[in-house]
Protein backbone atom coordinates (compact mmCIF):
# COMPACT_ATOMS: atom_id res chain seq x y z
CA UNK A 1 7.04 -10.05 -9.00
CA UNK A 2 3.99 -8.66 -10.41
CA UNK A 3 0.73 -11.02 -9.79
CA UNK A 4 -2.82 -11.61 -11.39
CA UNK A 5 -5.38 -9.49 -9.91
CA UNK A 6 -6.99 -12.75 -8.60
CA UNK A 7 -4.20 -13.33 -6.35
CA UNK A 8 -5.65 -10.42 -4.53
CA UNK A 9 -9.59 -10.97 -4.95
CA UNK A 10 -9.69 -14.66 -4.47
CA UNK A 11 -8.45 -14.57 -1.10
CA UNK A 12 -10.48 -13.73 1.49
CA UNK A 13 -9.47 -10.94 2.66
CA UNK A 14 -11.28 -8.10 4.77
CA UNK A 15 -10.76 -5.02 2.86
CA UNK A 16 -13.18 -6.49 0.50
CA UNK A 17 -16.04 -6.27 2.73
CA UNK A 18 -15.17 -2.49 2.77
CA UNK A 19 -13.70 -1.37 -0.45
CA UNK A 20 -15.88 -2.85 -2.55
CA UNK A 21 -16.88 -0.26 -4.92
CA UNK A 22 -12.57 0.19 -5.30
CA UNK A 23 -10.80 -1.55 -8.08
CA UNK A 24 -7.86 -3.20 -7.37
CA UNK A 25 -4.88 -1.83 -9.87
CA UNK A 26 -1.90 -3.93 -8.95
CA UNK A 27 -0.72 -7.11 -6.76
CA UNK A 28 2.94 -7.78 -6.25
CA UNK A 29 4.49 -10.65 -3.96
CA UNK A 30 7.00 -8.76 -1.83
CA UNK A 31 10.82 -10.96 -1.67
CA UNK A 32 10.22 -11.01 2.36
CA UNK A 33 9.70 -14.70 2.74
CA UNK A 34 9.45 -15.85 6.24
CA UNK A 35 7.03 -17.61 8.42
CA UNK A 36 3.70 -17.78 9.31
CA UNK A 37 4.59 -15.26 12.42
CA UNK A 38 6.92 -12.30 10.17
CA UNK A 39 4.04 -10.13 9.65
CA UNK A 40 4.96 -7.70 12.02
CA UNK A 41 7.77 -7.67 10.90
CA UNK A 42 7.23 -6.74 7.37
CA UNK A 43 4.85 -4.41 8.87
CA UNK A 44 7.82 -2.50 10.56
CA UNK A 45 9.43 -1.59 7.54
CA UNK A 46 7.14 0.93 7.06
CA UNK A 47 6.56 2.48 10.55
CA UNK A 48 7.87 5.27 11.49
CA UNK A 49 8.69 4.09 14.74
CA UNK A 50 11.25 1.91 12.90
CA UNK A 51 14.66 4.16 12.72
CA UNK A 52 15.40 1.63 9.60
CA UNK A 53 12.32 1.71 7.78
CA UNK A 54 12.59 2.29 4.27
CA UNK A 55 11.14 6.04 2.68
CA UNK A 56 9.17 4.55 -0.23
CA UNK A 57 11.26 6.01 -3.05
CA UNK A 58 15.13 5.61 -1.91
CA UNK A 59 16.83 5.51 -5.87
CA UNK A 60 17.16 8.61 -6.76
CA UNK A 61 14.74 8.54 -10.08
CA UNK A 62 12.29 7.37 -7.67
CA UNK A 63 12.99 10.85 -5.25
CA UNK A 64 12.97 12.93 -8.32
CA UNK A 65 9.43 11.25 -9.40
CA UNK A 66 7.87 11.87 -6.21
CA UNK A 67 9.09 15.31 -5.64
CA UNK A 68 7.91 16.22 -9.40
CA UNK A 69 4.16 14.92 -8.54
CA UNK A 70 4.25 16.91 -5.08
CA UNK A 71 5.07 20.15 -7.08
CA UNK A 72 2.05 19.07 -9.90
CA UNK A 73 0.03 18.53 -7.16
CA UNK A 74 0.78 22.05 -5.73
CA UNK A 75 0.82 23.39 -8.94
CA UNK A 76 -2.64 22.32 -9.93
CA UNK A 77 -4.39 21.67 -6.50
CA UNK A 78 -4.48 17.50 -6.00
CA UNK A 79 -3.63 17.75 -2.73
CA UNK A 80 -5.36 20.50 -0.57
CA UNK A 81 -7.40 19.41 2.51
CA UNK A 82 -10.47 19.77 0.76
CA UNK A 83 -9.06 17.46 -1.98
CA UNK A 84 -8.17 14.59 0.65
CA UNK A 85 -10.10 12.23 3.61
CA UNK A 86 -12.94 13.56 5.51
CA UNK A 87 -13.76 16.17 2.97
CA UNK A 88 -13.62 15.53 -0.66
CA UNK A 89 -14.14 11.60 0.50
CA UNK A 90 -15.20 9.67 3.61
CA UNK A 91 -12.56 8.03 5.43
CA UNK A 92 -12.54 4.40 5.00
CA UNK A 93 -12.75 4.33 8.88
CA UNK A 94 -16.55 5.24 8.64
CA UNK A 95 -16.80 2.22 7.23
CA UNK A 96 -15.28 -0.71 9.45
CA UNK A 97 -17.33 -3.33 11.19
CA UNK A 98 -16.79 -3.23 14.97
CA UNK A 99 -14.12 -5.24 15.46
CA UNK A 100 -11.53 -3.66 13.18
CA UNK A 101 -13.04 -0.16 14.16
CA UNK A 102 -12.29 -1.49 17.51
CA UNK A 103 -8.92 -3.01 16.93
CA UNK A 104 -5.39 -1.37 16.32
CA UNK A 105 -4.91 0.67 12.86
CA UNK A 106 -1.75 -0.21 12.12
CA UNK A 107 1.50 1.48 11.56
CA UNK A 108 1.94 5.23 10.55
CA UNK A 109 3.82 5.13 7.33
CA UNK A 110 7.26 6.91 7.04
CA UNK A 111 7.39 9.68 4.10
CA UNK A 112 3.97 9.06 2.59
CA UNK A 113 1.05 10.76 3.46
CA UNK A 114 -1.19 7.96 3.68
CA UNK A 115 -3.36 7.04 6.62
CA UNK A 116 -3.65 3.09 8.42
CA UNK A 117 -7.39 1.93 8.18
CA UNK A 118 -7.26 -1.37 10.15
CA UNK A 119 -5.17 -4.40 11.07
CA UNK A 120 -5.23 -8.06 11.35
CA UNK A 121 -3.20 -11.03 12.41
CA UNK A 122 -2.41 -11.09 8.47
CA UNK A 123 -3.68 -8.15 6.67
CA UNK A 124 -3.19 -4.12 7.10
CA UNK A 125 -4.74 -1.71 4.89
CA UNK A 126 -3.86 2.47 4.66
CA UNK A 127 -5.59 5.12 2.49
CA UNK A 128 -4.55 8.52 1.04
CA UNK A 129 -7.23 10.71 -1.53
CA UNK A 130 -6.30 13.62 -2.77
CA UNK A 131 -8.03 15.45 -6.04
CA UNK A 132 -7.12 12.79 -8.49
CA UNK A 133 -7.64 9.32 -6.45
CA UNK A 134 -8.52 7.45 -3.25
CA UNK A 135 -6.21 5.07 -2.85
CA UNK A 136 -5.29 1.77 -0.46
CA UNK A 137 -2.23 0.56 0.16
CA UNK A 138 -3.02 -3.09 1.57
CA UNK A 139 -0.29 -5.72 2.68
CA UNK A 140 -1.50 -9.15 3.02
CA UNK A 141 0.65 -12.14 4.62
CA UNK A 142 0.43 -15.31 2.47
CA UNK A 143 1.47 -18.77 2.08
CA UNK A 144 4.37 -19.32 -0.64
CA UNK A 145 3.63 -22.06 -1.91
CA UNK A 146 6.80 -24.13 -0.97
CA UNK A 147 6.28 -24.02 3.20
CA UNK A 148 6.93 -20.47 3.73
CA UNK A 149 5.32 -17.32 3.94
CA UNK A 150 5.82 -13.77 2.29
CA UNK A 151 4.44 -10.45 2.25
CA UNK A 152 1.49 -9.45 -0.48
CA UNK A 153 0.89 -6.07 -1.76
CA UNK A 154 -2.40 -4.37 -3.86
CA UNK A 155 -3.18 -1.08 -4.91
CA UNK A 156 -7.18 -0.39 -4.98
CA UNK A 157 -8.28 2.80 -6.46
CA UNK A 158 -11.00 5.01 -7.00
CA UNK A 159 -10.41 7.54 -9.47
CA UNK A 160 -11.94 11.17 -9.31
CA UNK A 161 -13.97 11.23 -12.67
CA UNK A 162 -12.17 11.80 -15.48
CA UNK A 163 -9.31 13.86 -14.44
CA UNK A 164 -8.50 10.38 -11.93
CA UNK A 165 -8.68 8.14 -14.53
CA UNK A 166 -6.55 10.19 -17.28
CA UNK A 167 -3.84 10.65 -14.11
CA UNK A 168 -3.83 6.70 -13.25
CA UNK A 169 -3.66 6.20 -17.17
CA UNK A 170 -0.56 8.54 -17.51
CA UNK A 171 1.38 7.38 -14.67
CA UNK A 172 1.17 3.65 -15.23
CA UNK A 173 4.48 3.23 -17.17
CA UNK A 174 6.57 5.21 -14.18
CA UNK A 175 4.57 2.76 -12.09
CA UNK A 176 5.70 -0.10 -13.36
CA UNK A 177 9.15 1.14 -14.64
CA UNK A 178 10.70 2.86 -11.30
CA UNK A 179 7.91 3.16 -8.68
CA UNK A 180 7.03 -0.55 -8.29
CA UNK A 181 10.52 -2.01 -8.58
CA UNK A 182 12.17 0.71 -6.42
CA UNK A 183 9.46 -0.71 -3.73
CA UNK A 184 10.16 -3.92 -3.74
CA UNK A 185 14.10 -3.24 -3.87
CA UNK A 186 13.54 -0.81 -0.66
CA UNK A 187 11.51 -3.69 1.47
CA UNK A 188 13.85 -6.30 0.49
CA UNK A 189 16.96 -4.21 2.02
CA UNK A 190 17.81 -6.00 4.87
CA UNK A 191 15.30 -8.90 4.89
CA UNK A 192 17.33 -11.56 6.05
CA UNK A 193 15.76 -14.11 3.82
CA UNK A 194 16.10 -17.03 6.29
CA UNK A 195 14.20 -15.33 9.02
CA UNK A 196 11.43 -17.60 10.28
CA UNK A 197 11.17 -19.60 7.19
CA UNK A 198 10.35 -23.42 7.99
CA UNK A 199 13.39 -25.87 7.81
């Protein structure tokens, strides 16, 4: 289920302390709940360590979206080194306060080429850039409301000038149409929905 932004900015999370200057596109609750211990194990659904993690796109309009932006980002450049982290932006690594530089990252991500930032006891946060965006993928673990807990999930983005913010305009309605829901189908495969939820 798609969220207010606020869901995401009103909570006091740590990303916002170092992706300020991002703007946060999209929060979704994630149909993982649990309780107030599961977020390693939502985290595991994307490791690659994880035989059963889920690739982010599994329908098979989702594959074909994904493999048509790799071949426009071939096609016009996006995603060459000098487009991505560490050249055409800083890392959002350079920017972490000792104890998450000093802390674990995270997870590597299966199929995606994004890269894990930090990690909490409740909040993990990965980046990609390439020559239309910089991007974070950041999952938060929240209270549900009724006694339980689920999985959060915002997209903050900085486009690159105009040519970002034309892309991020054109791909909204695949966003919300296949990308997004194909997501949220893939994490909730499996899920056993009773899993460390209160009685």
């Amino acid at each position: 289920m798609r969220l207010p932004i606020s869901e995401h900015t009103d909570r006091p999370w740590r990303i916002h302390e170092i992706a300020a200057d991002f703007e946060v596109e999209d929060v979704w609750a994630l149909p993982t709940p649990g309780g107030p211990n599961d977020f390693e194990r939502l985290l595991s659904r994307f490791s690659v360590d994880d035989p059963d993690a889920p690739v982010l796109m599994s329908s098979r309009i989702g594959q074909l979206l994904m493999a048509l932006r790799w071949k426009l980002g071939a096609l016009f450049g996006w995603d060459r080194e000098q487009a991505g982290l560490g050249t055409r932006v800083q890392t959002l690594r350079d920017r972490l306060p000792d104890d998450l530089a000093q802390g674990p990252r995270g997870p590597e991500l299966t199929g995606v080429p994004f890269r894990s930032v930090f990690l909490t006891d409740d909040e993990w946060a990965a980046e990609i850039a390439n020559g239309t965006v910089h991007a974070v993928l950041h999952l938060g673990w929240v209270p549900d409301g009724s006694g339980g807990y689920r999985g959060q999930l915002a997209v903050l983005v900085k486009p690159n000038g105009r040519l970002g913010t034309a892309y991020l305009a054109l791909i909204k309605p695949f966003r919300y149409l296949w990308v997004y829901p194909d997501l949220l189908r893939t994490i909730a495969r499996g899920w056993d929905a009773g899993l460390g939820k209160p009685a």
